[in-house]
C-alpha atoms as a PDB file:
ATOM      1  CA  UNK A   1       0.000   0.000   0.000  1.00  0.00           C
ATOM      2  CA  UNK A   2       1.165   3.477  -0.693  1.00  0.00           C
ATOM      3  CA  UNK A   3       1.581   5.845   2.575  1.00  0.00           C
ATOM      4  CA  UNK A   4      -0.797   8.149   3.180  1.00  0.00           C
ATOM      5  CA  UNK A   5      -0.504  11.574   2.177  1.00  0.00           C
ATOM      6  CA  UNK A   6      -1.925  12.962   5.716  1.00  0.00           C
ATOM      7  CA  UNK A   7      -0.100  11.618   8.660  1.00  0.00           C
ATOM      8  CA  UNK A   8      -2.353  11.865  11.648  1.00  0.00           C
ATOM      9  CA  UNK A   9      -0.911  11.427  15.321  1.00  0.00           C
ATOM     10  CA  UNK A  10      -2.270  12.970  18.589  1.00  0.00           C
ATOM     11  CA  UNK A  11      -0.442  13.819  21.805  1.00  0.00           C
ATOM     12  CA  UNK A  12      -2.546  14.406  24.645  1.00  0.00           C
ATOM     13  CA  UNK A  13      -5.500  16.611  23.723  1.00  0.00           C
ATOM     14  CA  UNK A  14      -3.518  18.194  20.524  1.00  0.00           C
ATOM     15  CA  UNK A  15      -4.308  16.497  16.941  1.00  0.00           C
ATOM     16  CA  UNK A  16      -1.485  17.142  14.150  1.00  0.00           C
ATOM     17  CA  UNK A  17      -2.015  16.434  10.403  1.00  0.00           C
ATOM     18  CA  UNK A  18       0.756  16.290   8.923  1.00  0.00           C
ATOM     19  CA  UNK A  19       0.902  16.857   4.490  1.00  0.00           C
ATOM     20  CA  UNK A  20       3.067  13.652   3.378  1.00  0.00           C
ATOM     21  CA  UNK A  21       4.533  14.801   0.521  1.00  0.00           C
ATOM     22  CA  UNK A  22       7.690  15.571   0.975  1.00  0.00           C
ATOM     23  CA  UNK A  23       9.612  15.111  -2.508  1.00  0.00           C
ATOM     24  CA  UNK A  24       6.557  17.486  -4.004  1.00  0.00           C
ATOM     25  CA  UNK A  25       6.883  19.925  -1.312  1.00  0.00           C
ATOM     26  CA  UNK A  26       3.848  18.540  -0.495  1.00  0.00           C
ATOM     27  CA  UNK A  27       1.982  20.202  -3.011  1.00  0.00           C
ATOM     28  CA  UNK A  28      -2.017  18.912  -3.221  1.00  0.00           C
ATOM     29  CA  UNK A  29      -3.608  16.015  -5.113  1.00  0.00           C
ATOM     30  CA  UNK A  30      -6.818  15.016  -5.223  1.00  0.00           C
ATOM     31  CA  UNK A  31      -5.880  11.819  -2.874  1.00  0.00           C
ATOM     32  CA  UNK A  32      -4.158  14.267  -0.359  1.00  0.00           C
ATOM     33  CA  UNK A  33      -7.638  16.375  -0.697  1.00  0.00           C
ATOM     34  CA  UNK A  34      -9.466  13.220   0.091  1.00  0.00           C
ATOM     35  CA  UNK A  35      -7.303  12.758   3.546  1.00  0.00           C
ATOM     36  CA  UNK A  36      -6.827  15.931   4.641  1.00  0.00           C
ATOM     37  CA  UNK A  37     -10.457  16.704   4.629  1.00  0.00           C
ATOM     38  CA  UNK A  38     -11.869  13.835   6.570  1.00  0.00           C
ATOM     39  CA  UNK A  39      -9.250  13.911   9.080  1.00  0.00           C
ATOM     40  CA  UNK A  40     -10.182  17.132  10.340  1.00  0.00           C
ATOM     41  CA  UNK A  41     -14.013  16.387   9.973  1.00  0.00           C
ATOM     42  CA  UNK A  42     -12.789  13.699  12.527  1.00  0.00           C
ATOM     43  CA  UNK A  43     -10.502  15.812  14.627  1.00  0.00           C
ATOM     44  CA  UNK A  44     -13.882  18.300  15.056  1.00  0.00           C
ATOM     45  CA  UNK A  45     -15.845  15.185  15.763  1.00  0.00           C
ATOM     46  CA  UNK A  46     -13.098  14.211  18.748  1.00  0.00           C
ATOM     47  CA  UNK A  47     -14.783  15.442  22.014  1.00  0.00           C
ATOM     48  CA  UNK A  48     -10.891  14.838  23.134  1.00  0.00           C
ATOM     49  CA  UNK A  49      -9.388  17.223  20.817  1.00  0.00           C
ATOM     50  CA  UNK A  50      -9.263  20.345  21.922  1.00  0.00           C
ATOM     51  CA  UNK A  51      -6.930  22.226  19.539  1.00  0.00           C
ATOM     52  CA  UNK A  52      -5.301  20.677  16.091  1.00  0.00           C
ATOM     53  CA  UNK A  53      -2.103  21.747  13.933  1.00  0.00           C
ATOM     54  CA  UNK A  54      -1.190  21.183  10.519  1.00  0.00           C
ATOM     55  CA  UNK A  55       2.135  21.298   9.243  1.00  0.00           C
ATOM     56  CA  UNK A  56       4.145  19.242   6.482  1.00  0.00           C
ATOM     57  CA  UNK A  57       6.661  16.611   6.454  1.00  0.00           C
ATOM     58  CA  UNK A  58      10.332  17.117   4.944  1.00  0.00           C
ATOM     59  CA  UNK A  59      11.632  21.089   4.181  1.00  0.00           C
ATOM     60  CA  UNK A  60       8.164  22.594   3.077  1.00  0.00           C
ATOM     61  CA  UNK A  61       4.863  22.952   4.446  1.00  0.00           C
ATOM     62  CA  UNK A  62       2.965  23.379   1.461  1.00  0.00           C
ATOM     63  CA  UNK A  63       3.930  24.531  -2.277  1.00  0.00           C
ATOM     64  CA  UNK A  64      -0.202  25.168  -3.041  1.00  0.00           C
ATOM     65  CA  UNK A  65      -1.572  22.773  -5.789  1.00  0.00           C
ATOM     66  CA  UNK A  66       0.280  20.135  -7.922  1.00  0.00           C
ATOM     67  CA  UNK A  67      -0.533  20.788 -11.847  1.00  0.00           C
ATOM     68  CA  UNK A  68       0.723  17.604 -12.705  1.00  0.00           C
ATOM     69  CA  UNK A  69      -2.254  15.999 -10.292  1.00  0.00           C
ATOM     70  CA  UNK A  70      -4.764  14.056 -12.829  1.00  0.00           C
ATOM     71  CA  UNK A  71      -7.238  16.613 -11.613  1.00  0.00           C
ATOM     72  CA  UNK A  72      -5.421  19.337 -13.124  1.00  0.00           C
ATOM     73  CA  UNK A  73      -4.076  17.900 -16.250  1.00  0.00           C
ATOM     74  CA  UNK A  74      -5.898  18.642 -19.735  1.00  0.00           C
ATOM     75  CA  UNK A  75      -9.058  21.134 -19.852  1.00  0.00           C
ATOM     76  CA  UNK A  76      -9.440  21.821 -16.367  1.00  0.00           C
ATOM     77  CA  UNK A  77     -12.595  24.114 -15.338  1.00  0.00           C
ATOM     78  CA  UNK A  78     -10.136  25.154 -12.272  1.00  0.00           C
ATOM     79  CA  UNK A  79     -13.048  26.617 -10.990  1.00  0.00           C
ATOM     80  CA  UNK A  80     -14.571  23.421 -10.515  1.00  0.00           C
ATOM     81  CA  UNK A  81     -11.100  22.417  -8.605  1.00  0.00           C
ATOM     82  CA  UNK A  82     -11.966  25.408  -6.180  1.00  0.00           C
ATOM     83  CA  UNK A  83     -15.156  24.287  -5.447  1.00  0.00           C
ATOM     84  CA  UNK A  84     -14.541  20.427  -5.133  1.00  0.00           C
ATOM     85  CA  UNK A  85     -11.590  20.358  -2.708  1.00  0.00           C
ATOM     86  CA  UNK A  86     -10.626  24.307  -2.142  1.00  0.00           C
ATOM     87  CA  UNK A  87     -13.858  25.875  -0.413  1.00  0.00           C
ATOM     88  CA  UNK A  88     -14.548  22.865   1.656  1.00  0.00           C
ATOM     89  CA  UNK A  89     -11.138  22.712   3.102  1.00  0.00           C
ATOM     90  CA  UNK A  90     -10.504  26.722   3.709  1.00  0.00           C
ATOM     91  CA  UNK A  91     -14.340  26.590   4.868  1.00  0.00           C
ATOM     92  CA  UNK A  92     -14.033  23.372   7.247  1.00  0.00           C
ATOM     93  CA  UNK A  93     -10.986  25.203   8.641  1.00  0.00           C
ATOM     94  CA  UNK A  94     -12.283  28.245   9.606  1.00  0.00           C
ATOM     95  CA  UNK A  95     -15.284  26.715  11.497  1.00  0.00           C
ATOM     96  CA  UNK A  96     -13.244  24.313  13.712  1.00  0.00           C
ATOM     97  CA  UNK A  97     -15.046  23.992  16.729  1.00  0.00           C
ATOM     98  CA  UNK A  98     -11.215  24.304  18.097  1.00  0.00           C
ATOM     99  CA  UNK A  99      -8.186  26.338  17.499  1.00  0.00           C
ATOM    100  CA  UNK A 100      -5.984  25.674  14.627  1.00  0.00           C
ATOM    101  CA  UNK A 101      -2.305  26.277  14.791  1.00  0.00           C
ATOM    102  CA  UNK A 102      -0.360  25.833  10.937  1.00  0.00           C
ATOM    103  CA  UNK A 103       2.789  24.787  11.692  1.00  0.00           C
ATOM    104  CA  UNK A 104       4.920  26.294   8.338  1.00  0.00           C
ATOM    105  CA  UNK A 105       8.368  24.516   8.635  1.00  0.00           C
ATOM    106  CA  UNK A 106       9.128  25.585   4.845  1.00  0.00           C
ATOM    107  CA  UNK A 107       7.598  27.281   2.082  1.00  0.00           C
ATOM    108  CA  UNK A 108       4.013  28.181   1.774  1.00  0.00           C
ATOM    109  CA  UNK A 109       3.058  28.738  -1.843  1.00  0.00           C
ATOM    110  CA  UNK A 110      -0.106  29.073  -3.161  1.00  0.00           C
ATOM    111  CA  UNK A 111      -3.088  27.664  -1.924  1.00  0.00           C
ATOM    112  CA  UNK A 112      -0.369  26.095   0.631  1.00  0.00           C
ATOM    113  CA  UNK A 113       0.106  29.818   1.642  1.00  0.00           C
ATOM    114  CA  UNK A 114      -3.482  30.584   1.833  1.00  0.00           C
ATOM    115  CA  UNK A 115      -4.058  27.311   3.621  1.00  0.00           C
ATOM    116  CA  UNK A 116      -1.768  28.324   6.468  1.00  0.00           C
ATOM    117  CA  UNK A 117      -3.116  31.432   7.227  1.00  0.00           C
ATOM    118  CA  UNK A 118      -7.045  29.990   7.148  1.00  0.00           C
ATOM    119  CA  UNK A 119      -5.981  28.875  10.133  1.00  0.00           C
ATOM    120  CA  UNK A 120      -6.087  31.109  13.357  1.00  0.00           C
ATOM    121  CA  UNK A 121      -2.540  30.627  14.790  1.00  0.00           C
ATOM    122  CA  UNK A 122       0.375  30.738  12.098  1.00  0.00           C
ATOM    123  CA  UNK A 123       4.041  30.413  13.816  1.00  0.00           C
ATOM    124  CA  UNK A 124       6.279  29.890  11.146  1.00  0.00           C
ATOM    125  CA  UNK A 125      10.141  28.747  10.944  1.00  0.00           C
ATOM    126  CA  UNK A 126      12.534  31.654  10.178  1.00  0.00           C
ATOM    127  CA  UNK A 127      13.499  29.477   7.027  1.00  0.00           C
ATOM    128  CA  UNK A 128       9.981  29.629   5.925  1.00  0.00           C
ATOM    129  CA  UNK A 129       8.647  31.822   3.287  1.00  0.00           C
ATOM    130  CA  UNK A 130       4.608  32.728   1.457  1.00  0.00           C
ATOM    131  CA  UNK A 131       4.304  33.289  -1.599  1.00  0.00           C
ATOM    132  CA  UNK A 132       1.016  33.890  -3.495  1.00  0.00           C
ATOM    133  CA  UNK A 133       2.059  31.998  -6.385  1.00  0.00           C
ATOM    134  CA  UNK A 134      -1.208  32.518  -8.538  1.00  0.00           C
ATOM    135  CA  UNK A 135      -0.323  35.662 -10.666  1.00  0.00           C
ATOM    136  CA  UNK A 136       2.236  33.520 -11.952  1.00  0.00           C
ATOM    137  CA  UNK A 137      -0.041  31.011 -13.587  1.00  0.00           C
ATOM    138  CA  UNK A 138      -2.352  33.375 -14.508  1.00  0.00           C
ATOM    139  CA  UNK A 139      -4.428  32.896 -11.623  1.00  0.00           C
ATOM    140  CA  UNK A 140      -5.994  34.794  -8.467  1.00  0.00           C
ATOM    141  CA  UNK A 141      -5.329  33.914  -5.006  1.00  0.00           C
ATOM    142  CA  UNK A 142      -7.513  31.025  -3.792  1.00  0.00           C
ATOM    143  CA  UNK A 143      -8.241  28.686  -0.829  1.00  0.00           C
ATOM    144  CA  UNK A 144      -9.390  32.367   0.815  1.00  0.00           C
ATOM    145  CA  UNK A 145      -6.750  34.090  -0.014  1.00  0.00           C
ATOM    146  CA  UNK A 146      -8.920  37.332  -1.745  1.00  0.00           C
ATOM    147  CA  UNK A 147     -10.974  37.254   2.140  1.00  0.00           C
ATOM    148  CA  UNK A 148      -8.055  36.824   3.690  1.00  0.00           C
ATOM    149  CA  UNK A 149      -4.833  38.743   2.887  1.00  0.00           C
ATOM    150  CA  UNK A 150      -6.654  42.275   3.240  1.00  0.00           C
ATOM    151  CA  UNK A 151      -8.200  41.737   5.756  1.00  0.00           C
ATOM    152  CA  UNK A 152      -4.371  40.579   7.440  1.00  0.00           C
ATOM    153  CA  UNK A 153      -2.501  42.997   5.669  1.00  0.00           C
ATOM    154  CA  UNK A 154      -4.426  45.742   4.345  1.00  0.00           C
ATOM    155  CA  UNK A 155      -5.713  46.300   0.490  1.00  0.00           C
ATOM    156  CA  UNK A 156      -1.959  48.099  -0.720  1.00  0.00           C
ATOM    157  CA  UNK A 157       0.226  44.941   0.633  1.00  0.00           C
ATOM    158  CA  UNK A 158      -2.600  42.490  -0.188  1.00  0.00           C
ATOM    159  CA  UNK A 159      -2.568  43.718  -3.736  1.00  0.00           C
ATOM    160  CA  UNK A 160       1.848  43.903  -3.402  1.00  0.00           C
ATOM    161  CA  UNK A 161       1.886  40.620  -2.512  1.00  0.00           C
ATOM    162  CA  UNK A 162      -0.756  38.917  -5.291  1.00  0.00           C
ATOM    163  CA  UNK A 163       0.258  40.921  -8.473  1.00  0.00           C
ATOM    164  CA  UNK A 164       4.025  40.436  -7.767  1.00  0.00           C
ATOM    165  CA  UNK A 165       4.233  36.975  -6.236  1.00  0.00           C
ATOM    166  CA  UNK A 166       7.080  37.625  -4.851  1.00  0.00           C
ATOM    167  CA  UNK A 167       8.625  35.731  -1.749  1.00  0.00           C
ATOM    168  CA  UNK A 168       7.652  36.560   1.717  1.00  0.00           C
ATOM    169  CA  UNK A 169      10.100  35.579   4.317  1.00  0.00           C
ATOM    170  CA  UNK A 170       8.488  34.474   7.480  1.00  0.00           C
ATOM    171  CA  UNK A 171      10.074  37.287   9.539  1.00  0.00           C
ATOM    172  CA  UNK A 172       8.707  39.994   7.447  1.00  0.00           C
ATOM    173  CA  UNK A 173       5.186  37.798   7.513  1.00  0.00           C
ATOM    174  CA  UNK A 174       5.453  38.461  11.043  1.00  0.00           C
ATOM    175  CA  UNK A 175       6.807  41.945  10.725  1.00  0.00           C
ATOM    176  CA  UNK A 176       3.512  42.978   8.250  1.00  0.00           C
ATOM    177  CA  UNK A 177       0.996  40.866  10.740  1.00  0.00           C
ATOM    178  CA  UNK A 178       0.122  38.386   8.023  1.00  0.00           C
ATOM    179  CA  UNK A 179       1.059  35.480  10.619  1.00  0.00           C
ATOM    180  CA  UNK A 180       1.278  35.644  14.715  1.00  0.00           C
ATOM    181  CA  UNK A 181       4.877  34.972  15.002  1.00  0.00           C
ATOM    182  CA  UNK A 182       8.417  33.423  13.803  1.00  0.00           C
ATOM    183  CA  UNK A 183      10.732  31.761  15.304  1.00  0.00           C
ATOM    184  CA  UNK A 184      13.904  29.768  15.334  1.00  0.00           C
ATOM    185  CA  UNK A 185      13.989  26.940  12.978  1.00  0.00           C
ATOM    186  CA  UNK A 186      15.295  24.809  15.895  1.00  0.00           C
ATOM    187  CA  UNK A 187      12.152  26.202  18.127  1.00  0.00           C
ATOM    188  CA  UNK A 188       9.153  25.815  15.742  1.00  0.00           C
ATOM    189  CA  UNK A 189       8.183  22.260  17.403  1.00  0.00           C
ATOM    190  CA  UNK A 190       8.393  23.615  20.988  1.00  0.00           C
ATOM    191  CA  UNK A 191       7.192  26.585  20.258  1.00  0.00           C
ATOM    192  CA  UNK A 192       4.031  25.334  18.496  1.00  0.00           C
ATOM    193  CA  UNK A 193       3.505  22.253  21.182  1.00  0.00           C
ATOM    194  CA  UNK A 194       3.732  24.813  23.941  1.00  0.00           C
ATOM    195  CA  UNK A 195       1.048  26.884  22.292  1.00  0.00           C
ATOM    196  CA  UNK A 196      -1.273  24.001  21.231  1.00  0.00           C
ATOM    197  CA  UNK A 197      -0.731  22.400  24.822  1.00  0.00           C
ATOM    198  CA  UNK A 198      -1.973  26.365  25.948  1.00  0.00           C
ATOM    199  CA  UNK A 199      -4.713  26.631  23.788  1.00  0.00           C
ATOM    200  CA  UNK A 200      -5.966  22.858  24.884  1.00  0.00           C
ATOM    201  CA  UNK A 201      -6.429  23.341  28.037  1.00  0.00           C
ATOM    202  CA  UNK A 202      -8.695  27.069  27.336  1.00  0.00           C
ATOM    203  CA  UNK A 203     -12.510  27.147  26.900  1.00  0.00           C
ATOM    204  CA  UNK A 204     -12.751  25.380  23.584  1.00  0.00           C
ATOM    205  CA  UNK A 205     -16.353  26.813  22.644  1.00  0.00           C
ATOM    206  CA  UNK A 206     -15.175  30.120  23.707  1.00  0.00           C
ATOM    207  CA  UNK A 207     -12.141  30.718  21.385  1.00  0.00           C
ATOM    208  CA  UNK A 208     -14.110  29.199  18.516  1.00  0.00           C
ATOM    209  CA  UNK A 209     -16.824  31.974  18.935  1.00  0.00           C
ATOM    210  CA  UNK A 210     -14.260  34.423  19.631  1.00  0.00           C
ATOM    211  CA  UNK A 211     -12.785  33.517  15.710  1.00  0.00           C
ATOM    212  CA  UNK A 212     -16.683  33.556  14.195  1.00  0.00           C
ATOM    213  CA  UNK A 213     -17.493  37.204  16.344  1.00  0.00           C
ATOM    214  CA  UNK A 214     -14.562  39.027  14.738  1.00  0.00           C
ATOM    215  CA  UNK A 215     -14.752  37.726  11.674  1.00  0.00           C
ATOM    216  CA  UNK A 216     -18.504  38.475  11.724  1.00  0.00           C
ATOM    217  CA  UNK A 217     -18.267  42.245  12.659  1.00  0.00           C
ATOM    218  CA  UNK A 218     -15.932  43.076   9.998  1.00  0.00           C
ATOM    219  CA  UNK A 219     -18.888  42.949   8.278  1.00  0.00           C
ATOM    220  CA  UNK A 220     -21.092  45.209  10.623  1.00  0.00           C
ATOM    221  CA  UNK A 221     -21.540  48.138  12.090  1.00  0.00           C
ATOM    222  CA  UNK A 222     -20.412  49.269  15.893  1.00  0.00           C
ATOM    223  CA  UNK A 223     -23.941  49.121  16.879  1.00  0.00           C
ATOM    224  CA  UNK A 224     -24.685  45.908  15.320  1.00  0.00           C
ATOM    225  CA  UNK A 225     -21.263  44.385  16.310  1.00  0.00           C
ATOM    226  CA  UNK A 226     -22.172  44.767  19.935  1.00  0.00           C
ATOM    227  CA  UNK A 227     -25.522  43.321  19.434  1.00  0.00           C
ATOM    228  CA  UNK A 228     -23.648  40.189  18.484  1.00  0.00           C
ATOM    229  CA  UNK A 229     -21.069  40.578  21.486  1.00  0.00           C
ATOM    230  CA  UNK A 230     -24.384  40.291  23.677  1.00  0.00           C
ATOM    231  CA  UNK A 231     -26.046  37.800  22.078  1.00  0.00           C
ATOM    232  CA  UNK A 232     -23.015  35.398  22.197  1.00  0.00           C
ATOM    233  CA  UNK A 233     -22.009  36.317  25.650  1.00  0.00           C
ATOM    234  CA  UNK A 234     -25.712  35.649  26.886  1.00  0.00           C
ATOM    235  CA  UNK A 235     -25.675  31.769  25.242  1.00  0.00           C
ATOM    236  CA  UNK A 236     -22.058  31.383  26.231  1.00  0.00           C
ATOM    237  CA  UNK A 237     -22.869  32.398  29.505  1.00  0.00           C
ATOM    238  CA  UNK A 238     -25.515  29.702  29.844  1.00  0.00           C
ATOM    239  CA  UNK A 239     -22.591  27.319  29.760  1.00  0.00           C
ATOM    240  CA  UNK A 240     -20.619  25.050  32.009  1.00  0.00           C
ATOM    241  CA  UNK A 241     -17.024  27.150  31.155  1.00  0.00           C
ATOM    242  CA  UNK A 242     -18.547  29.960  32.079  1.00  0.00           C
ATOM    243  CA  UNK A 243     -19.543  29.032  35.410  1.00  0.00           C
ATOM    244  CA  UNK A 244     -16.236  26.760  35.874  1.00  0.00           C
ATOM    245  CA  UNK A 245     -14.210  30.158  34.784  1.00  0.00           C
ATOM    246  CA  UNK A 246     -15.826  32.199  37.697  1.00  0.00           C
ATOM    247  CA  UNK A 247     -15.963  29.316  40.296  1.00  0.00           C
ATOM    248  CA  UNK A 248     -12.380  28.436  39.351  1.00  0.00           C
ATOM    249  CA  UNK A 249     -10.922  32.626  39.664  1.00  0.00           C
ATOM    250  CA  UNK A 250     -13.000  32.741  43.404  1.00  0.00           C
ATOM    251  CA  UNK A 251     -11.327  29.511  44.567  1.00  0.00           C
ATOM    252  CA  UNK A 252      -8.278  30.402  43.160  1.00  0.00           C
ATOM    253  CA  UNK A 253      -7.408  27.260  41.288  1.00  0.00           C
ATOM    254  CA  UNK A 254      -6.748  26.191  37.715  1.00  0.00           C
ATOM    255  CA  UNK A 255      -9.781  26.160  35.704  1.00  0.00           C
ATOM    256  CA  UNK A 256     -11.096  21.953  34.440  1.00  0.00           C
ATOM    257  CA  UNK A 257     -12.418  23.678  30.813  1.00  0.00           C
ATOM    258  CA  UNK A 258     -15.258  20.918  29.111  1.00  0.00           C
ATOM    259  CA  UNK A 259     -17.278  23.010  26.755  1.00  0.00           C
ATOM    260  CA  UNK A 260     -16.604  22.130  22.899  1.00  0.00           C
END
């Protein structure tokens, strides 16, 4: 049997889903599509999970889509492509009812790039590098990338960095606020187990409203933005967290978070 193209392991609480494919800088297929997908359908489904991370095997995390894939070869309605394996991945990610850290020990091209920062915690090597690979295919950004990289970046350096395609490096990503942080090659695993470990042991339903209130009211007004502050914080505030949280600060002990 061939190996799989999504390596799945989980330590404690965390979940990591690993891309497996290293000699194509594990660039997406259709097959890798049809593992990556269901394995975080089944990481959300985990009542033990509590936060998940994605990275890739070898020296990239992701080099966007392989166009020597049998899905892309001959008259391709890419569009189709986008729809089929594209918007339910970006879409699946975004909605995780937990945190999602992306893990970029390499390049992040393409929808690789765009991948990566679908998720809400990106701590990258200093090694790594984005690039928004598109223009140079004739392309747009996909995978989220027109939602996302204004709203990360602003309109001027979202533009900069989809006309040109040039190469990001993972400091400057920080620098510009497209991703939350680099760091040392030799400290990416630490760095991102220490956060996952963190973010496992939070109010899971919490931090996954917190991700669909903000993104929400970028849409809204101030008035209407509230509104949905107080309508969350009234059904969240119905829950067991919530009462944990305050029991927890009075007795002055670690919080036992089981809301998901």
């Amino acid at each position: 049997m061939s190996e799989p193209t999504v390596l799945v392991a989980t330590r404690g609480a965390v979940r990591t889903l690993t891309l497996n494919r290293p000699a194509s800088l594990n660039s997406f297929t259709a097959v890798m599509h049809g593992e990556l997908l269901p394995a975080l359908q089944q990481a959300a489904d985990d009542s033990a999970i509590r936060a998940v991370v994605i990275t890739g095997a070898g020296r990239g995390f992701c080099a966007g889509q392989d166009l020597m894939d049998p899905a892309m070869v001959g008259n391709v309605d890419v569009g189709a492509v986008i729809e089929k394996f594209y918007r339910p991945l970006a879409t699946r990610v975004r909605t995780m009812p937990v945190p999602v850290i992306a893990a970029v020990n390499g390049v992040a091209a393409g929808a690789g790039a765009n991948l990566a920062l679908c998720c809400d915690f990106v701590v990258a090597a200093r090694s790594a590098s984005f690039i928004q690979a598109f223009s140079k295919i004739g392309l747009v950004p996909d995978c989220g990338g027109t939602w996302l990289l204004p709203r990360l970046v602003g309109r001027a350096r979202a533009l900069g960095l989809a006309m040109t395609g040039d190469k990001l490096p993972a400091e400057e990503a920080e620098r510009i606020g497209l991703i939350w942080k680099c760091v040392d090659d030799a400290a990416l695993a630490d760095t991102v187990n220490a956060l996952a470990d963190k973010l496992a042991l939070m109010p899971s339903r919490a931090l996954a409203e917190t991700r669909r209130v903000l993104d929400s009211a970028m849409a809204m007004d101030f008035s209407d933005a509230i509104t949905q502050e107080a309508d969350t914080q009234r059904e969240l505030g119905r829950g067991a967290d919530f009462a944990e949280g305050v029991a927890a600060f009075f007795g002055k002990r670690a919080p036992l978070f089981k809301d998901r």
